[in-house]
C-alpha atoms as a PDB file:
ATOM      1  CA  UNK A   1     -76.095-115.558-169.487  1.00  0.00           C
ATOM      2  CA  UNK A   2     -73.556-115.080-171.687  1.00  0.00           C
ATOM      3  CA  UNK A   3     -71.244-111.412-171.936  1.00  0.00           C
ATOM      4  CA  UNK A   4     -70.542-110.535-174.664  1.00  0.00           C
ATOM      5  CA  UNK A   5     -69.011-106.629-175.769  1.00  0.00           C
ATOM      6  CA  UNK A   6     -72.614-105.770-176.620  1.00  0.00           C
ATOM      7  CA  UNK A   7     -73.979-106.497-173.235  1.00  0.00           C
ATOM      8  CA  UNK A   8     -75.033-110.216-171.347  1.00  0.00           C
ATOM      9  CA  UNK A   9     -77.764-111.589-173.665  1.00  0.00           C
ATOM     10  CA  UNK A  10     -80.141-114.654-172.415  1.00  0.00           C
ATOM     11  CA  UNK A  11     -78.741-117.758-174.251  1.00  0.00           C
ATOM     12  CA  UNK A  12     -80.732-120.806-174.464  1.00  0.00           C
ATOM     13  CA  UNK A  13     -78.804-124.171-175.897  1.00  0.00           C
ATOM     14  CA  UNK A  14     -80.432-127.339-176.267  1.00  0.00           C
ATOM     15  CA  UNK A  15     -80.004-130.787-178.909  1.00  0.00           C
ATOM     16  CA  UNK A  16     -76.684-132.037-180.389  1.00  0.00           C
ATOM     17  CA  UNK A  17     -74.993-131.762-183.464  1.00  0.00           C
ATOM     18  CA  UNK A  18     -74.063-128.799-185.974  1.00  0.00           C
ATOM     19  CA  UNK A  19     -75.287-125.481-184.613  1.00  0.00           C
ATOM     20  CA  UNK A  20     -78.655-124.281-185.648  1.00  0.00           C
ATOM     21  CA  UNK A  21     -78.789-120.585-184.117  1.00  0.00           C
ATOM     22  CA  UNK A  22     -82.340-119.321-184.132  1.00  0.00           C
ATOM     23  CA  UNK A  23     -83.312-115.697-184.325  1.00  0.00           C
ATOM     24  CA  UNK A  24     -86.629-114.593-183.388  1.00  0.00           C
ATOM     25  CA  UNK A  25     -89.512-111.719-183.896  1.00  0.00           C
ATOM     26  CA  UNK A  26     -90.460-108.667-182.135  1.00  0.00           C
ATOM     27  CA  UNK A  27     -92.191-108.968-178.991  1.00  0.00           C
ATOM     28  CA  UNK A  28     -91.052-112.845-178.918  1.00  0.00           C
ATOM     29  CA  UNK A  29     -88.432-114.241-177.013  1.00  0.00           C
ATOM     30  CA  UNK A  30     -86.091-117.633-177.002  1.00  0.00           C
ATOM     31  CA  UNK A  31     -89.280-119.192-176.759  1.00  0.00           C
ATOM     32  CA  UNK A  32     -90.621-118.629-180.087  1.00  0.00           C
ATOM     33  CA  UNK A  33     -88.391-121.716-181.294  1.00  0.00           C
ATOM     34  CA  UNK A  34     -89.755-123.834-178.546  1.00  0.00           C
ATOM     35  CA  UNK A  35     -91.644-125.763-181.698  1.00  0.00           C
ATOM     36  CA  UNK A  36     -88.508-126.857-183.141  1.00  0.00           C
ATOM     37  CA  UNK A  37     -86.875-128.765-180.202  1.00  0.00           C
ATOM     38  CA  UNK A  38     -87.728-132.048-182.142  1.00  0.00           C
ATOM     39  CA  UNK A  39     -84.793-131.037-184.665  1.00  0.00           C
ATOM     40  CA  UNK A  40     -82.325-131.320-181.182  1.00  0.00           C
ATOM     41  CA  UNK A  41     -81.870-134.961-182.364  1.00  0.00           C
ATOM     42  CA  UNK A  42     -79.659-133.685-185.494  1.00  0.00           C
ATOM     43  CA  UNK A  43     -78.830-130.143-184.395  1.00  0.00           C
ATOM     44  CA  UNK A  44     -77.817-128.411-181.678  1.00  0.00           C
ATOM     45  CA  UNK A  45     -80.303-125.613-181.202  1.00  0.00           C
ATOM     46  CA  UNK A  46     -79.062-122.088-180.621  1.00  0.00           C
ATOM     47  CA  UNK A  47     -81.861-119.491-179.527  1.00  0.00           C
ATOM     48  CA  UNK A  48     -81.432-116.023-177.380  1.00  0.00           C
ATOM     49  CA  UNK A  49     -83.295-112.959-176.304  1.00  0.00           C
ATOM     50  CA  UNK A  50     -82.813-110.432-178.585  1.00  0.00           C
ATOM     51  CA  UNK A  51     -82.105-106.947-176.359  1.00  0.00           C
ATOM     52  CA  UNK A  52     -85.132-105.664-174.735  1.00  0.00           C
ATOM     53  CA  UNK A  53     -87.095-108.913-174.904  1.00  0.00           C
ATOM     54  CA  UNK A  54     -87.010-111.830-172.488  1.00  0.00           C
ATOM     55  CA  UNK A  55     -84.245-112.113-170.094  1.00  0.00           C
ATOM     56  CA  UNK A  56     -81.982-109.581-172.077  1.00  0.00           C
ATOM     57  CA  UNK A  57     -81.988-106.284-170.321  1.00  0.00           C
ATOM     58  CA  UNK A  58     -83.163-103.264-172.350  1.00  0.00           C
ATOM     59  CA  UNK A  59     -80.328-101.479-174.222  1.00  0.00           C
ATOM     60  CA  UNK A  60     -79.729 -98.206-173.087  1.00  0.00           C
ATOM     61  CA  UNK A  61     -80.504 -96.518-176.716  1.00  0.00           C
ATOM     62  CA  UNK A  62     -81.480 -96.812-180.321  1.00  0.00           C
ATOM     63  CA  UNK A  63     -79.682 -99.418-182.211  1.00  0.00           C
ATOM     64  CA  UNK A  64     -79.835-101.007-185.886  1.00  0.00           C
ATOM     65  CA  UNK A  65     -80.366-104.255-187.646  1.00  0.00           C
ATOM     66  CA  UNK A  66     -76.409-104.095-188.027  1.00  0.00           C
ATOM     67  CA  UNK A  67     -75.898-103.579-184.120  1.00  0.00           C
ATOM     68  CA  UNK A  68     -77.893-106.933-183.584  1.00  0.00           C
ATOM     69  CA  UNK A  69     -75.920-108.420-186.492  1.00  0.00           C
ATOM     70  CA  UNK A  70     -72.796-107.655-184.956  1.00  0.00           C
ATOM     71  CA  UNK A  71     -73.681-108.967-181.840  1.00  0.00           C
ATOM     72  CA  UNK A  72     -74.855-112.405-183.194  1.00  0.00           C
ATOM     73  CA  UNK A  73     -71.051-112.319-184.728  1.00  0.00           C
ATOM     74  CA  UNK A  74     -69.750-111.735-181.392  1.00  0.00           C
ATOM     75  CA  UNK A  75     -72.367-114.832-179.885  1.00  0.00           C
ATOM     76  CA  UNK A  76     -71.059-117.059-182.670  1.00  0.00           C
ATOM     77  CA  UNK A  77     -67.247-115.767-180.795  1.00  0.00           C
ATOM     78  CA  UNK A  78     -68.241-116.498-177.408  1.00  0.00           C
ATOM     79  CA  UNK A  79     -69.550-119.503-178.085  1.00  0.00           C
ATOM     80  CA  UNK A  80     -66.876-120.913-180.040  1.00  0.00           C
ATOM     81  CA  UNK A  81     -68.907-120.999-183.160  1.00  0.00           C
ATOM     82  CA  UNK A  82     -67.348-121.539-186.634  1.00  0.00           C
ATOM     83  CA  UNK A  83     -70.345-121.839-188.560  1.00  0.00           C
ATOM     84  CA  UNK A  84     -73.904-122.390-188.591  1.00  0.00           C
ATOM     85  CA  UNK A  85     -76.539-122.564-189.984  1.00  0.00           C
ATOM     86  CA  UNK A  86     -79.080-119.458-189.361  1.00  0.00           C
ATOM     87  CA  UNK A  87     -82.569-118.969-189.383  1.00  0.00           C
ATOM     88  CA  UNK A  88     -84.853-115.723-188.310  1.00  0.00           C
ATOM     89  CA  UNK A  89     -88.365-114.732-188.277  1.00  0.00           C
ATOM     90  CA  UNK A  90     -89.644-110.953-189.323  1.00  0.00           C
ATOM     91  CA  UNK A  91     -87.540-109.049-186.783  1.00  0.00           C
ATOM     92  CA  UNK A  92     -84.844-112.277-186.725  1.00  0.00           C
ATOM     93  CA  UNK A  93     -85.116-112.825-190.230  1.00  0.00           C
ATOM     94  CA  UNK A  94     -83.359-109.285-190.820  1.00  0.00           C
ATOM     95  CA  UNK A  95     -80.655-109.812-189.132  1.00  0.00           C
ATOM     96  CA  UNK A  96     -80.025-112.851-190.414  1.00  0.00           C
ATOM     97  CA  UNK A  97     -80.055-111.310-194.169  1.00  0.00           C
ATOM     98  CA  UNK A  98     -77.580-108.591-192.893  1.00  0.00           C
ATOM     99  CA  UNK A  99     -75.299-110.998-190.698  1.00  0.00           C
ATOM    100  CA  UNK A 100     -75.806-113.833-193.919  1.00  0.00           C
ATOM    101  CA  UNK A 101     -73.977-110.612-196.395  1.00  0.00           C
ATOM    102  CA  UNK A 102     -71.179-109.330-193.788  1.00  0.00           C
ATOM    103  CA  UNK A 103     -69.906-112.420-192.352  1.00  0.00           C
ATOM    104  CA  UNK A 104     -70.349-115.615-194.950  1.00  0.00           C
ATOM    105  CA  UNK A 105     -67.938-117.535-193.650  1.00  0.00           C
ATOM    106  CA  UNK A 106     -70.402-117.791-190.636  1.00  0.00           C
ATOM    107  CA  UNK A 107     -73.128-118.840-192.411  1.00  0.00           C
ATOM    108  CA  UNK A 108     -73.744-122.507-193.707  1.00  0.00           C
ATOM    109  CA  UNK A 109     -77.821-122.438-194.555  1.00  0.00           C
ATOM    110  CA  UNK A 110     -79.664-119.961-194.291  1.00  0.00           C
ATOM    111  CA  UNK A 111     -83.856-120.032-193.429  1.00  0.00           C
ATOM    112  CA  UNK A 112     -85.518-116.545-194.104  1.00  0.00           C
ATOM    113  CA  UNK A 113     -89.195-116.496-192.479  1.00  0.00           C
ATOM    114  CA  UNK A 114     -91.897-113.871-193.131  1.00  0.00           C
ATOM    115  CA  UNK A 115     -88.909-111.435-193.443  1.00  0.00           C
ATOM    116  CA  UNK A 116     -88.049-108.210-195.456  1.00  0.00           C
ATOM    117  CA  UNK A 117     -85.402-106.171-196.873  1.00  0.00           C
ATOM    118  CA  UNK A 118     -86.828-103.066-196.290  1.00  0.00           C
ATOM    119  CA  UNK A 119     -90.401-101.573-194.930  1.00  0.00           C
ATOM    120  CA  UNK A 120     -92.850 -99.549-197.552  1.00  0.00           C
ATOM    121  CA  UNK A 121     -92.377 -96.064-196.310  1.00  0.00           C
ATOM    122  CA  UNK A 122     -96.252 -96.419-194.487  1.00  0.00           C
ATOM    123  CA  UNK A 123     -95.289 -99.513-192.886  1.00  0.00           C
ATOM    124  CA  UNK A 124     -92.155 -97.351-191.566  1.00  0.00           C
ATOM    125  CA  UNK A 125     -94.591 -94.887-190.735  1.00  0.00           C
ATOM    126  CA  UNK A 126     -96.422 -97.479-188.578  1.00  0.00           C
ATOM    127  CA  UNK A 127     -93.312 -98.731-186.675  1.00  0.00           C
ATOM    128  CA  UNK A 128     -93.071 -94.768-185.428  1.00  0.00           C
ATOM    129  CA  UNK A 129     -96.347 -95.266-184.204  1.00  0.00           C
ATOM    130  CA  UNK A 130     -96.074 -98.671-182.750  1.00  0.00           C
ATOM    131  CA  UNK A 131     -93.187 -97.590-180.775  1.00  0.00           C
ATOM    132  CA  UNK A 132     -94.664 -94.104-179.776  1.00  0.00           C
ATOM    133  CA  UNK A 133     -98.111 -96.518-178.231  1.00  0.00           C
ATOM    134  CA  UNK A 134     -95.960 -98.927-176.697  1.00  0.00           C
ATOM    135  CA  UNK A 135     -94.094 -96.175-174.834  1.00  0.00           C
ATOM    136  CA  UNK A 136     -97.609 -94.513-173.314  1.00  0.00           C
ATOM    137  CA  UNK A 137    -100.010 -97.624-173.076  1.00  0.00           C
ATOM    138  CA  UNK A 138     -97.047-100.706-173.060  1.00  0.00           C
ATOM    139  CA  UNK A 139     -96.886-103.691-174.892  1.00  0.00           C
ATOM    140  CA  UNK A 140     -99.789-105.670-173.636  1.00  0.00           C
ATOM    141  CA  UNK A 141    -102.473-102.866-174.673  1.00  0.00           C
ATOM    142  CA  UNK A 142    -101.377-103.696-178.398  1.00  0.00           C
ATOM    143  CA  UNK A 143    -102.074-107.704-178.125  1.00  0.00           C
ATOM    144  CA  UNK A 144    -105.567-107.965-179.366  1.00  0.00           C
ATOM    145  CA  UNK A 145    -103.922-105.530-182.635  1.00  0.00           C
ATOM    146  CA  UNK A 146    -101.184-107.560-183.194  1.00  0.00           C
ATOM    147  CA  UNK A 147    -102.542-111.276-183.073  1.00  0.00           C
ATOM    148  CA  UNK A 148    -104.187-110.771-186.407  1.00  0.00           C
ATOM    149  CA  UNK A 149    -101.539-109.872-187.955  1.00  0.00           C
ATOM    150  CA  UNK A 150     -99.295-113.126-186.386  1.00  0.00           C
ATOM    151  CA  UNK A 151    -102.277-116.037-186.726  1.00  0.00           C
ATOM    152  CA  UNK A 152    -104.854-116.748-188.995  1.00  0.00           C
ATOM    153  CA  UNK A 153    -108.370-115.960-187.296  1.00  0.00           C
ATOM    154  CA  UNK A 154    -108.914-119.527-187.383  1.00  0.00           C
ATOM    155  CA  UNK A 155    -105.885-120.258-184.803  1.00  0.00           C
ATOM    156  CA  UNK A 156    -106.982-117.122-183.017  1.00  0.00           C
ATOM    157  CA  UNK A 157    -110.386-118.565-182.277  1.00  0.00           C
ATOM    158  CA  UNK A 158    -109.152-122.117-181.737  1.00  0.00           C
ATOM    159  CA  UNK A 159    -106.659-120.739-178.971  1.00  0.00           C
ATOM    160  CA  UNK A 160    -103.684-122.814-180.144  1.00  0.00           C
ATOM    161  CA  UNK A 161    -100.155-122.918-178.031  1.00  0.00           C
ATOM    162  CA  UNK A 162     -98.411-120.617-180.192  1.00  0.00           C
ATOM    163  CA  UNK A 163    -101.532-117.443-179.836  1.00  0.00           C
ATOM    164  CA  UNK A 164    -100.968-118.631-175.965  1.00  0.00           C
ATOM    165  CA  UNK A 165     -97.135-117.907-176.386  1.00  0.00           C
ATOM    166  CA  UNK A 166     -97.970-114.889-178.026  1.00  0.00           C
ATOM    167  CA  UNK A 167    -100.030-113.638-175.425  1.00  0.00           C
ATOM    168  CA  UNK A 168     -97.665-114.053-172.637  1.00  0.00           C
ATOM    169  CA  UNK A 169     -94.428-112.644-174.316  1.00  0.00           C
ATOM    170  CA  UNK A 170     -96.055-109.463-175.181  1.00  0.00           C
ATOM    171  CA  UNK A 171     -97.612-109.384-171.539  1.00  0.00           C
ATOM    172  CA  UNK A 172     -93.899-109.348-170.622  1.00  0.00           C
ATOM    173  CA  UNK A 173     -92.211-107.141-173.060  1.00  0.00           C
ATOM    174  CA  UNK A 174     -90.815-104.157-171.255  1.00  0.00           C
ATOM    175  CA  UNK A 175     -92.192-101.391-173.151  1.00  0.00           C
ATOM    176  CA  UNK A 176     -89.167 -99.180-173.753  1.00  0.00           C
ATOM    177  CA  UNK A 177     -87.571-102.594-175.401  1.00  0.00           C
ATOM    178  CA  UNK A 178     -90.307-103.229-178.091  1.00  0.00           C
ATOM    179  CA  UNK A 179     -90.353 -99.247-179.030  1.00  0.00           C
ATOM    180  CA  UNK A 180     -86.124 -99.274-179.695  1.00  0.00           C
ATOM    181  CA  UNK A 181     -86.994-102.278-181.794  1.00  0.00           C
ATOM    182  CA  UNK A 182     -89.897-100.661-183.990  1.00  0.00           C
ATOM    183  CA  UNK A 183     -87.357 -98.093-184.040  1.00  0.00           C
ATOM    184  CA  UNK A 184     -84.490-100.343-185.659  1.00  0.00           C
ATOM    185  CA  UNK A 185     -86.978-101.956-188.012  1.00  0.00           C
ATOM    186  CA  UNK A 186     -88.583 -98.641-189.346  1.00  0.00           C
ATOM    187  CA  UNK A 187     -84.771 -97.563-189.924  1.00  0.00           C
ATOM    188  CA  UNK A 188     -83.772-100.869-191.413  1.00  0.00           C
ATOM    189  CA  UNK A 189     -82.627-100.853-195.384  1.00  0.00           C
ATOM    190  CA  UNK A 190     -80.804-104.042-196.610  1.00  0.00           C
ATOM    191  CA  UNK A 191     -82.071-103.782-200.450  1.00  0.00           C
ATOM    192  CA  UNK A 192     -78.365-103.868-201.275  1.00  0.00           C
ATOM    193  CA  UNK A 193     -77.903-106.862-198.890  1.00  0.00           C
ATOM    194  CA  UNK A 194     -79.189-109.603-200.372  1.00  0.00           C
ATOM    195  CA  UNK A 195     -77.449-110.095-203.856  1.00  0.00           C
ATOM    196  CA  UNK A 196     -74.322-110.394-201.406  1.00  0.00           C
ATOM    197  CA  UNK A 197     -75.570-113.438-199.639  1.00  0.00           C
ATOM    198  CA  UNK A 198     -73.645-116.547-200.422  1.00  0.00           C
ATOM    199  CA  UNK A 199     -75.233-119.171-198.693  1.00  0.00           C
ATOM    200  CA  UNK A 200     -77.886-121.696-199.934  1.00  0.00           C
ATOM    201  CA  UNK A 201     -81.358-119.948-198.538  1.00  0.00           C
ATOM    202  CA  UNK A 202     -85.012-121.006-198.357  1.00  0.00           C
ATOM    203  CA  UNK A 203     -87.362-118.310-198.253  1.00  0.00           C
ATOM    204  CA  UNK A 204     -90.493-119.272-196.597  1.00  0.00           C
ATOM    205  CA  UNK A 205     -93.607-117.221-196.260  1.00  0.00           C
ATOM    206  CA  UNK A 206     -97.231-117.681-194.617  1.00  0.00           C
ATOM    207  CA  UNK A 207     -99.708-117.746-197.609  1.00  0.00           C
ATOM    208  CA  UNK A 208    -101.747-115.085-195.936  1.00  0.00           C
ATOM    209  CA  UNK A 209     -99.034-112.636-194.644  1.00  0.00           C
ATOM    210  CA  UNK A 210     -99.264-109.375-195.375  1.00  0.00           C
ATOM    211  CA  UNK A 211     -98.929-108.515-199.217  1.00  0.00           C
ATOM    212  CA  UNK A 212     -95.421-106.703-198.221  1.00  0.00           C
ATOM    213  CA  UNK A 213     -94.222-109.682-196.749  1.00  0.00           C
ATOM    214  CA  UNK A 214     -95.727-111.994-199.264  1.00  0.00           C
ATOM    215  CA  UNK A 215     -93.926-109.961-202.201  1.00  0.00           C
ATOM    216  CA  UNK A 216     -90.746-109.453-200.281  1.00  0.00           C
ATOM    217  CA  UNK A 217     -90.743-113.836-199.827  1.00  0.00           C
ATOM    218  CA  UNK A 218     -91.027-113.607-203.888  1.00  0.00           C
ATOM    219  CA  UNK A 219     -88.229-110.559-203.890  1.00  0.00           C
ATOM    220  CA  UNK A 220     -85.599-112.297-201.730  1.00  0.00           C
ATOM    221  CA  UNK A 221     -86.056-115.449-203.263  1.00  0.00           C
ATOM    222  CA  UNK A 222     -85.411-114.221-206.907  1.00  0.00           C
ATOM    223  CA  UNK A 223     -82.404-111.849-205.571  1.00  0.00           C
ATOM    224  CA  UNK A 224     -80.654-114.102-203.096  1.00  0.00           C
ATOM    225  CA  UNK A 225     -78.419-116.017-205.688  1.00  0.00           C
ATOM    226  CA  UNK A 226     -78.996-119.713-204.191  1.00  0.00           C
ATOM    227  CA  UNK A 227     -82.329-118.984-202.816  1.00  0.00           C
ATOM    228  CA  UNK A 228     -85.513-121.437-202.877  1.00  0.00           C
ATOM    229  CA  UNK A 229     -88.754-120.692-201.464  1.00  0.00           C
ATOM    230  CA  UNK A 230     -91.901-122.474-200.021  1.00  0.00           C
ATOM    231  CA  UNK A 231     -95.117-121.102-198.989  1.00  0.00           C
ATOM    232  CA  UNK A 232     -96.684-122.521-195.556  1.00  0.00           C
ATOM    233  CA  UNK A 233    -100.971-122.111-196.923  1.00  0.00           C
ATOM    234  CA  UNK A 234    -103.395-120.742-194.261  1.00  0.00           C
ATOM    235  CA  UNK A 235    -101.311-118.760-192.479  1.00  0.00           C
ATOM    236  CA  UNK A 236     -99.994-115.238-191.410  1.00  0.00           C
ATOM    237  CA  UNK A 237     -96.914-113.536-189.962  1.00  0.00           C
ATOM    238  CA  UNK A 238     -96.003-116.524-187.257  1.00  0.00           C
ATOM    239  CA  UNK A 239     -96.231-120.007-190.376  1.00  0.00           C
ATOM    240  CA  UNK A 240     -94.019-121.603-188.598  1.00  0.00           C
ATOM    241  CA  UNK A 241     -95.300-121.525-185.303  1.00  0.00           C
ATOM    242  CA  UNK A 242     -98.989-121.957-186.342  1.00  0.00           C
ATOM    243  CA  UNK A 243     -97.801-124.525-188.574  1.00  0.00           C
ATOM    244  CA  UNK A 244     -95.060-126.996-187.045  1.00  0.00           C
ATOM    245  CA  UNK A 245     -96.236-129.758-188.623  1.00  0.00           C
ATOM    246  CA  UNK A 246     -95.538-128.369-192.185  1.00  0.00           C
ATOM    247  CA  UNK A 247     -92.607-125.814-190.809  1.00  0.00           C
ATOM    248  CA  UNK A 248     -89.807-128.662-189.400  1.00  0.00           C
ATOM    249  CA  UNK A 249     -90.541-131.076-192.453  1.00  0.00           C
ATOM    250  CA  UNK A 250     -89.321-128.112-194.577  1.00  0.00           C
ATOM    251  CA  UNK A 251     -86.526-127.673-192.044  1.00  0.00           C
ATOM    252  CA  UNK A 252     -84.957-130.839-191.934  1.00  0.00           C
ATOM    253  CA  UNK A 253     -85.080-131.330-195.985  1.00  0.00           C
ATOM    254  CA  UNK A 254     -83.259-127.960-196.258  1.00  0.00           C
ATOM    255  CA  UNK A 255     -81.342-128.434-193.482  1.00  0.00           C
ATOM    256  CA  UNK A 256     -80.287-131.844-194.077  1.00  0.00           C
ATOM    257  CA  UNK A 257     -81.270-133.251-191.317  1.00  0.00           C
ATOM    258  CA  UNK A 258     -82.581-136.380-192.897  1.00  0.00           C
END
């Protein structure tokens, strides 16, 4: 554990060479970037629990996308970080587009996956709602909802690890955590973020996400001034972890770890 001013958060370090910090999604935990540990040979891996999920304890109210920005500045801080290179999936991949415009001195390369700017004001509308059944039924209730919308059917039915990480992470997500994140998410507008972001950035997006996500891959890609993106086909919401075998190819080229 690591304290920080924001609170101790669950920090997970692993590999050797520049820092790769890894943010990831709701409901996930450290864990989520347990796929990439073959990129520890040329970077040293950087994951936590974001609050409310895995070993971080549950904040004790509502917070934003620029809370959890701020607090990845203060990680970077602690531990003695002067810049990395970021990634961040949906929930991760927000604050990564926030922290990537407000500190750039931070950021070396930057990987945005099946992220957004901002929600469509019914997808907002749904985070409300997400939050308000996690609260009366918990987390676990929602998993046969939500693993459609992370894996293709196809990985679904074939039971690979990732569904099987899935699974057990929501399982485990304290309810009140998950809601305060649907929460931060519905609230979350960083339209005006991403013109700011200096860094070099590849975009990458399942080809089956949802069409918000899908256009939103397209939007950041032609807004984010030295932005690139790449399409993982067959997937949904979680490419990367359904797809490793196409995901840390496309990692190491951008990163360049080759």
């Amino acid at each position: 554990m690591t304290d920080l001013p924001t609170g101790p958060i669950a920090l997970h370090v692993s590999g050797y060479g520049p820092p790769l910090v890894l943010l990831h999604g709701l409901g996930g935990d450290h864990g989520f970037w347990d796929f990439a540990a073959p990129l520890g040979d040329r970077f040293r891996l950087v994951a936590y629990d974001l609050p409310g999920h895995g070993d971080t304890a549950v904040p004790d109210g509502p917070y934003t996308i620029e809370d959890l920005s701020q607090q990845l500045a203060d990680l970077f801080r602690a531990q003695h970080i002067g810049r990395a290179h970021v990634a961040g999936i949906s929930l991760g991949g927000l604050i990564a587009q926030h922290f990537a415009a407000h500190f750039p001195t931070l950021v070396d390369r930057l990987v945005l996956i099946d992220t957004i700017p901002r929600y469509t004001v019914e997808m907002r509308a749904g985070w409300t709602e997400r939050a308000a059944a996690a609260r009366a039924h918990g987390v676990a209730a929602l998993t046969e909802t939500l693993l459609p919308i992370w894996f293709s059917d196809a990985a679904i039915a074939a039971g690979i690890a990732g569904v099987g990480y899935l699974r057990d992470t929501l399982a485990r997500c304290p309810a009140e955590g998950y809601a305060l994140a649907c929460e931060a998410l519905a609230n979350a507008d960083l339209l005006a973020e991403a013109g700011r972001i200096a860094a070099p950035t590849l975009v990458v997006c399942g080809s089956d996400d949802r069409a918000a996500f899908v256009e939103a891959a397209h939007w950041l890609a032609a807004t984010i001034p030295h932005a690139r993106s790449a399409v993982i086909p067959g997937t949904r919401h979680a490419s990367v972890l359904e797809r490793p075998d196409l995901a840390l190819p496309l990692l190491r080229e951008f990163l360049g770890g080759e």
